[in-house]
Protein backbone atom coordinates (compact mmCIF):
# COMPACT_ATOMS: atom_id res chain seq x y z
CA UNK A 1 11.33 -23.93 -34.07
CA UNK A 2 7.96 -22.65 -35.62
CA UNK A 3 5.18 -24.68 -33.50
CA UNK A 4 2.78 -26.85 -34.41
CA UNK A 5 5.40 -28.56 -36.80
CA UNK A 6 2.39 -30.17 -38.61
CA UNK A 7 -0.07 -28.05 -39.73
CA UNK A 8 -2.52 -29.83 -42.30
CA UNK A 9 -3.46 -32.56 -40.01
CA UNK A 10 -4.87 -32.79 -36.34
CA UNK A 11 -2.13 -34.81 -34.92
CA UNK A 12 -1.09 -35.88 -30.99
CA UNK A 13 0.64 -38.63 -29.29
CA UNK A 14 4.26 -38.55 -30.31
CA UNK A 15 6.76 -41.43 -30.78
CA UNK A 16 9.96 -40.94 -32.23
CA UNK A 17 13.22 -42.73 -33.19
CA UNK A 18 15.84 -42.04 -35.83
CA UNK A 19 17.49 -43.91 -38.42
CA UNK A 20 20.44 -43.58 -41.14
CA UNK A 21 20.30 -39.90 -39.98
CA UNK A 22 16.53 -39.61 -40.27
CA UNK A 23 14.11 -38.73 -37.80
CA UNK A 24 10.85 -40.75 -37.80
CA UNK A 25 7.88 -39.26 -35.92
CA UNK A 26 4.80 -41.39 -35.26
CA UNK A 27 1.41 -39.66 -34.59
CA UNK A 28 -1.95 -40.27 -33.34
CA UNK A 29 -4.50 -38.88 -35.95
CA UNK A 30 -7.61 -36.62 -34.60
CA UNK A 31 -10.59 -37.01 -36.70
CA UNK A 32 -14.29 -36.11 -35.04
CA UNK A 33 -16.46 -34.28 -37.50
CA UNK A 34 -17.73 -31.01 -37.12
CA UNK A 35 -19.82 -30.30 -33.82
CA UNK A 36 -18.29 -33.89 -32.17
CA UNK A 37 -16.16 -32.91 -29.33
CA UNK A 38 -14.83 -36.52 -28.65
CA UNK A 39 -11.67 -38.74 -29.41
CA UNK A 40 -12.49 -40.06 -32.99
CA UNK A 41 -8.77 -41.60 -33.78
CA UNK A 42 -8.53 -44.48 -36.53
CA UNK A 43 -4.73 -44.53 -37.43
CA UNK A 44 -1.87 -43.61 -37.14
CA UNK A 45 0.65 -41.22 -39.29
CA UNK A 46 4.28 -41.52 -39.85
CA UNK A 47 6.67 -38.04 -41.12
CA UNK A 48 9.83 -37.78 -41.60
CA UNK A 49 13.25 -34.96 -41.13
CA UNK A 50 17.08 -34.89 -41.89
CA UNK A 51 16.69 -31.46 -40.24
CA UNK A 52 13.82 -31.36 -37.37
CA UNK A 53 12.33 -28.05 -39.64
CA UNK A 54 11.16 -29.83 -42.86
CA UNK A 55 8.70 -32.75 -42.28
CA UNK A 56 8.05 -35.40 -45.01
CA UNK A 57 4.21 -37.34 -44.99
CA UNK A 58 4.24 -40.60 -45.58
CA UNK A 59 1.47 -43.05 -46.28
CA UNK A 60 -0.44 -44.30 -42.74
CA UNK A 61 1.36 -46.92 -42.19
CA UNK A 62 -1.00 -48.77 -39.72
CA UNK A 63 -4.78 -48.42 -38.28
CA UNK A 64 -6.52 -49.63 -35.38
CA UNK A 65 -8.55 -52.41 -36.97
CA UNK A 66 -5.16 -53.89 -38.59
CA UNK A 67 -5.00 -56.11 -35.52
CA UNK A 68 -7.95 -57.97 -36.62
CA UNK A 69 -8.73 -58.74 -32.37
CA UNK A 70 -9.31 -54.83 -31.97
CA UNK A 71 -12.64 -53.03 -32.37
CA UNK A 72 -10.90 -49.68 -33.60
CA UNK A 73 -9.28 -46.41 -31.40
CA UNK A 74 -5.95 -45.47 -32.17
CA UNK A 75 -4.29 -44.21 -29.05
CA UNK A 76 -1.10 -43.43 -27.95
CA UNK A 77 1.93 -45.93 -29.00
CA UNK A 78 5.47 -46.36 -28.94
CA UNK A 79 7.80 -47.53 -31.79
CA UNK A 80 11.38 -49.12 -31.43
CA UNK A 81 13.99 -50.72 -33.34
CA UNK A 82 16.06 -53.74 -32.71
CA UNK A 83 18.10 -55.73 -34.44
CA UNK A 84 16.69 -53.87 -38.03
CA UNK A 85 13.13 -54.43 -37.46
CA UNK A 86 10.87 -51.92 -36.38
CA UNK A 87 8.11 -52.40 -33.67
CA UNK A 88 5.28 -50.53 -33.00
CA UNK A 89 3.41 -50.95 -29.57
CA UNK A 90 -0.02 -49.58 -29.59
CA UNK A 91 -3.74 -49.23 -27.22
CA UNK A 92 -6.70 -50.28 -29.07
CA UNK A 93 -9.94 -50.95 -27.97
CA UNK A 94 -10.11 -54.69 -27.65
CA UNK A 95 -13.13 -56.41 -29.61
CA UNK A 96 -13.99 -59.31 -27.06
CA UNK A 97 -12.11 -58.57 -23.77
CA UNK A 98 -13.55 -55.63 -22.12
CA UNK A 99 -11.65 -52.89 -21.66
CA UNK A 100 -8.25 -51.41 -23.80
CA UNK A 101 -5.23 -53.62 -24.87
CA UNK A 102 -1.66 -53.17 -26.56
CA UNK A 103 -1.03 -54.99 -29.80
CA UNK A 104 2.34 -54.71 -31.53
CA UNK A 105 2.51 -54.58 -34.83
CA UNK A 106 6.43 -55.28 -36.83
CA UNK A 107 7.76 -53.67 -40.38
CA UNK A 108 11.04 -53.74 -42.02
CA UNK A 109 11.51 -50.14 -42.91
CA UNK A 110 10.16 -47.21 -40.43
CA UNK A 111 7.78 -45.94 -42.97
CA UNK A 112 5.96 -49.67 -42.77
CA UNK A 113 3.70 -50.96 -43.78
CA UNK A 114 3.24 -52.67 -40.34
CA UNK A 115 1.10 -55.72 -39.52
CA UNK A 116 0.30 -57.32 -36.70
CA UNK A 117 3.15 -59.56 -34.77
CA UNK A 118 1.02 -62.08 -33.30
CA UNK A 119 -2.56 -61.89 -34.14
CA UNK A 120 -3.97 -60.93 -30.60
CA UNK A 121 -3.24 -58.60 -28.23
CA UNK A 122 0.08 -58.69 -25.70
CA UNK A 123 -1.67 -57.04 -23.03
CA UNK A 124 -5.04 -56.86 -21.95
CA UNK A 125 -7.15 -57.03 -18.73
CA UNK A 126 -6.29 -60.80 -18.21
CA UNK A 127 -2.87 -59.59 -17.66
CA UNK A 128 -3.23 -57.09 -15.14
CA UNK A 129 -4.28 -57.36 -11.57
CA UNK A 130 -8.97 -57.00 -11.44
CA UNK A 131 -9.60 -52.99 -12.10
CA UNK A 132 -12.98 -51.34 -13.37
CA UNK A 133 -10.53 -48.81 -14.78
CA UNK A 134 -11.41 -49.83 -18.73
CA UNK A 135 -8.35 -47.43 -19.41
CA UNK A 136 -5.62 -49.34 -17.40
CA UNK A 137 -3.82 -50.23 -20.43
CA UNK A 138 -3.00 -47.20 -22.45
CA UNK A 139 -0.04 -45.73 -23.99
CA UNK A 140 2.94 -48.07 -24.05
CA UNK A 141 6.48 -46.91 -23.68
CA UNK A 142 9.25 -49.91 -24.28
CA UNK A 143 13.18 -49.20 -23.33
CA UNK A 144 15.58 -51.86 -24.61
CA UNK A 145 18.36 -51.56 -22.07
CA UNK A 146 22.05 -51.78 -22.34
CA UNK A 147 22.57 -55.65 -21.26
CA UNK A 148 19.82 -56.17 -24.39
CA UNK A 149 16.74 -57.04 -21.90
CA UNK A 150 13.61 -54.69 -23.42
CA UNK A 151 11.10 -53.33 -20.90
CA UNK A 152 6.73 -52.30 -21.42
CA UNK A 153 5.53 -49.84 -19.52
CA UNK A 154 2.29 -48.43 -19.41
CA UNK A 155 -0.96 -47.46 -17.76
CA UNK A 156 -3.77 -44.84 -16.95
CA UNK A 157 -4.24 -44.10 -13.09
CA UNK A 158 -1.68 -46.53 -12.43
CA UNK A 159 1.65 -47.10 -14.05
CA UNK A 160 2.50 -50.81 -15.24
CA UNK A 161 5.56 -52.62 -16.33
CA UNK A 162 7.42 -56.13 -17.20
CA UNK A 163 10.00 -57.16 -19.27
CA UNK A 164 9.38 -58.45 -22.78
CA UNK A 165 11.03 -61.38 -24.09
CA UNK A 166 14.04 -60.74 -26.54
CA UNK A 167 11.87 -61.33 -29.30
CA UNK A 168 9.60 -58.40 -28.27
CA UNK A 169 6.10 -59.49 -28.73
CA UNK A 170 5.81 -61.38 -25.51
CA UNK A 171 6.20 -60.83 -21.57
CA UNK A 172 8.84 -62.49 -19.80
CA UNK A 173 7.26 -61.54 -16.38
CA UNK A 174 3.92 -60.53 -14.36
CA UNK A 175 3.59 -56.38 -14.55
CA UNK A 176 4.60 -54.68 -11.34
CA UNK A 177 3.53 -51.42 -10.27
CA UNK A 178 5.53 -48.05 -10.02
CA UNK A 179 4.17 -45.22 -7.74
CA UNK A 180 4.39 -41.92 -9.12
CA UNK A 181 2.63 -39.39 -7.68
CA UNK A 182 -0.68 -37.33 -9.39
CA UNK A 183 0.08 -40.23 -12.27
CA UNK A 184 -2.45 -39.79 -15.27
CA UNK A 185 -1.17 -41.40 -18.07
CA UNK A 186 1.14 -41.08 -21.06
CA UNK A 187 3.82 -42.69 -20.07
CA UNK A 188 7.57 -42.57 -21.63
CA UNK A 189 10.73 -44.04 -20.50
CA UNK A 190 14.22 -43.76 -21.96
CA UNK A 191 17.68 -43.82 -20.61
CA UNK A 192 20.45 -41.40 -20.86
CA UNK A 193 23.76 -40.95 -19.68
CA UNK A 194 23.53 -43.70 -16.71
CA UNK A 195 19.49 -42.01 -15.64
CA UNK A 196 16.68 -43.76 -16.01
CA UNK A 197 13.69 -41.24 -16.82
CA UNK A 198 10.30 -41.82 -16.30
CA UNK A 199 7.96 -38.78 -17.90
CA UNK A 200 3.94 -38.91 -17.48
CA UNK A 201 1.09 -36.62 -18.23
CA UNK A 202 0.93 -35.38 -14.29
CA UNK A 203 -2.80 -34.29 -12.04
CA UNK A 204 -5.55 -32.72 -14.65
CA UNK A 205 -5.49 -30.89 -17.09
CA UNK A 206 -2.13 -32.70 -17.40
CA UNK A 207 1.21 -31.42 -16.83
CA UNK A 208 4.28 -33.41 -17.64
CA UNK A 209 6.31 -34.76 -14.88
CA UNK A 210 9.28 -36.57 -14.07
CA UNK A 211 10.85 -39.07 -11.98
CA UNK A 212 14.65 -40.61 -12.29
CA UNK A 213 16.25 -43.77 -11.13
CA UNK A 214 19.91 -45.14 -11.81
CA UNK A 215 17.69 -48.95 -11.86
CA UNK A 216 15.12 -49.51 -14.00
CA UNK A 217 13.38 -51.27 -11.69
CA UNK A 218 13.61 -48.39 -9.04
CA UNK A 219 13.41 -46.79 -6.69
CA UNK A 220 12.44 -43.95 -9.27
CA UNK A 221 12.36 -40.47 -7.05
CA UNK A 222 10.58 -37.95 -8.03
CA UNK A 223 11.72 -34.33 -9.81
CA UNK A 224 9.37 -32.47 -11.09
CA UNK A 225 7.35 -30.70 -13.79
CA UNK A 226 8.84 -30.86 -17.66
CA UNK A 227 6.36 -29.39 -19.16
CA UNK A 228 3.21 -27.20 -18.00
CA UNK A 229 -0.35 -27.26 -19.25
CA UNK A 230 -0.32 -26.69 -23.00
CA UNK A 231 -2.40 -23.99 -24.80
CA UNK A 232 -5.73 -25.24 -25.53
CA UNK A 233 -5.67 -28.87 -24.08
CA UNK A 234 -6.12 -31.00 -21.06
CA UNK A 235 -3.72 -33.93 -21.82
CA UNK A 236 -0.05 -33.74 -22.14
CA UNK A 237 1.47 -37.10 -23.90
CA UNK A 238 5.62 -36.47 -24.12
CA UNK A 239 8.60 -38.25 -26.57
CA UNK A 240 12.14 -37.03 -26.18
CA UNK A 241 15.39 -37.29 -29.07
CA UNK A 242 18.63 -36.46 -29.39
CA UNK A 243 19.12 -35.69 -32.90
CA UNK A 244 22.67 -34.04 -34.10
CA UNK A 245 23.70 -32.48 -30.59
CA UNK A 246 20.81 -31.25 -29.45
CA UNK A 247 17.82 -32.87 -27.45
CA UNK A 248 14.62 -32.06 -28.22
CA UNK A 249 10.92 -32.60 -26.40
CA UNK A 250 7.77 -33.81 -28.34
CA UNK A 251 4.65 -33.21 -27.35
CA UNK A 252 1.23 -31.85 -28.39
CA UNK A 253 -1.31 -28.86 -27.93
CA UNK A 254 -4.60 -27.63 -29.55
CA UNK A 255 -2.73 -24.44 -30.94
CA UNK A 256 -3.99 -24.86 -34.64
CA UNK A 257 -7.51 -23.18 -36.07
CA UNK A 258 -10.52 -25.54 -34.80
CA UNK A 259 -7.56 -27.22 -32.50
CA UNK A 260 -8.37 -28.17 -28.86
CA UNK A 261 -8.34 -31.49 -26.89
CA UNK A 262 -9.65 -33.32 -29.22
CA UNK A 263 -8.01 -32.09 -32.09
CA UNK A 264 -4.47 -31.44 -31.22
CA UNK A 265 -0.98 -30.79 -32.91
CA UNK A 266 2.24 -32.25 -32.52
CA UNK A 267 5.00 -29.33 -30.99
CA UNK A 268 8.93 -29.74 -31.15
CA UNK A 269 11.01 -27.87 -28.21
CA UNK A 270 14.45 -27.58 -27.23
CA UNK A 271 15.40 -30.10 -23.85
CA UNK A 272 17.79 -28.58 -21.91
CA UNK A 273 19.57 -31.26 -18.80
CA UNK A 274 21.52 -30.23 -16.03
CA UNK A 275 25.10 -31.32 -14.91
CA UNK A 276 23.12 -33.94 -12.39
CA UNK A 277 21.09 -35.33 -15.19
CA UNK A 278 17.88 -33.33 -13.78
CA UNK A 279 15.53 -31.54 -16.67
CA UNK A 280 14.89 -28.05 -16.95
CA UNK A 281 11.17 -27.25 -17.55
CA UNK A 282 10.15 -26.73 -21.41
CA UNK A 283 9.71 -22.97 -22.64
CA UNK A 284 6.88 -23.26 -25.04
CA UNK A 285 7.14 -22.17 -28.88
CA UNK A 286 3.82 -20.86 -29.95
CA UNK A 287 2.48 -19.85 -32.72
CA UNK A 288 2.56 -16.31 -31.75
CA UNK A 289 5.66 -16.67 -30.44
């Protein structure tokens, strides 16, 4: 695997699903000019592999100010299928409402275009309990679970999560909070084999932890670092697959020319999982590698 897999484009915060024997990755999109050290992010970008080496661009299929609610910022987000629609659950910077939200936006095909489910946002700071964190609702992470019920998860400081309704752009309970310890942000969950995996961008500059549970609503217990500090960039935002027999960890770094942590790169390692279920740390492909 030859790392950063995209190299024209400043790229970070993975999502990824596949369909028909495609793989569908879903970036965030660093833009600050020149001499602006800062998150300038305005949409998002959608590629696509049969083969994890060759990556196809397709048109952005969505940007922040499609969910006509939101004043712009195009952070981390999560997209999921079910029942041949696609949904795509992002953090935005919420026009009226201080503070960020999620919105979900819905397409037909993976490649979009998406537009906005509902017309305002499914969670914001009326939904959570009072915080002067103005991050507490970043980066969503949604499971759909076996018996069909889908789960939200999210969170900066403090990690959130309900269940959605079955038509998944509303919540079908108050969010709860999970205790994971040095928990940052970044937030993915996904199921496998029987586990329950949490992953999070872990302490600062962020590593990428873990914590399993055999119930999604807990007890999770923690297990451990995924993924260490990445070459030239504080945060740490991770999206796993398992694509044609192997498993494979997303995640970015600031590894291209003019890269750092606000202009970072999307990476593609091999996941390797013990006989227990348990993870064993991510060996980095660089560049130079």
């Amino acid at each position: 695997m030859k790392n950063p897999v995209i190299t024209h484009k400043f790229t970070a915060d993975p999502t990824v699903i596949v369909h028909n024997d495609t793989v569908y990755l879903y970036t965030g999109h660093d833009e600050p000019p020149p001499a602006v050290d800062d998150y300038v992010m305005k949409d998002w970008l959608c590629f696509s592999s049969a083969d994890m080496i060759n990556w196809q661009e397709h048109p952005s299929p969505l940007k922040a100010t499609d969910f006509s609610w939101a004043k712009g910022d195009a952070y981390a987000s999560k997209v999921i299928e079910r029942n041949g629609r696609f949904y795509w659950y992002v953090a935005v910077t919420h026009a009226s409402i201080p503070g960020k939200a999620i919105g979900v936006a819905t397409a037909s095909h993976p490649t979009g275009p998406f537009t906005d489910a509902i017309g305002a946002a499914l969670i914001d700071t009326t939904h959570i309990p009072p915080t002067d964190n103005e991050k507490a609702n970043l980066d969503p992470s949604v499971l759909i679970d076996d018996d069909g019920q889908p789960y939200i998860f999210w969170g900066s400081k403090q990690c959130y999560y309900t269940k959605l309704s079955s038509n998944m752009i509303e919540l079908a309970d108050v969010p709860s909070l999970i205790s994971l310890p040095g928990f940052m942000e970044g937030v993915h969950v996904y199921k496998r084999n029987g586990w329950y995996y949490i992953m999070y961008g872990y302490e600062f500059p962020e590593k990428v932890a873990y914590a399993m549970s055999r119930n999604i609503q807990g007890p999770w217990e923690f297990k451990g670092i995924v993924n260490d500090v990445v070459f030239n960039c504080e945060t740490n935002r991770p999206a796993t697959l398992d694509f044609k027999g192997q498993a494979y960890f997303f995640y970015h770094n600031g590894a291209l020319p003019d890269g750092g942590s606000h202009r970072r790169s999307i990476c593609v390692d091999d996941l390797f999982y013990n006989e227990d279920g348990t993870i064993q740390q991510v060996i980095q492909t660089r560049p130079d590698n």
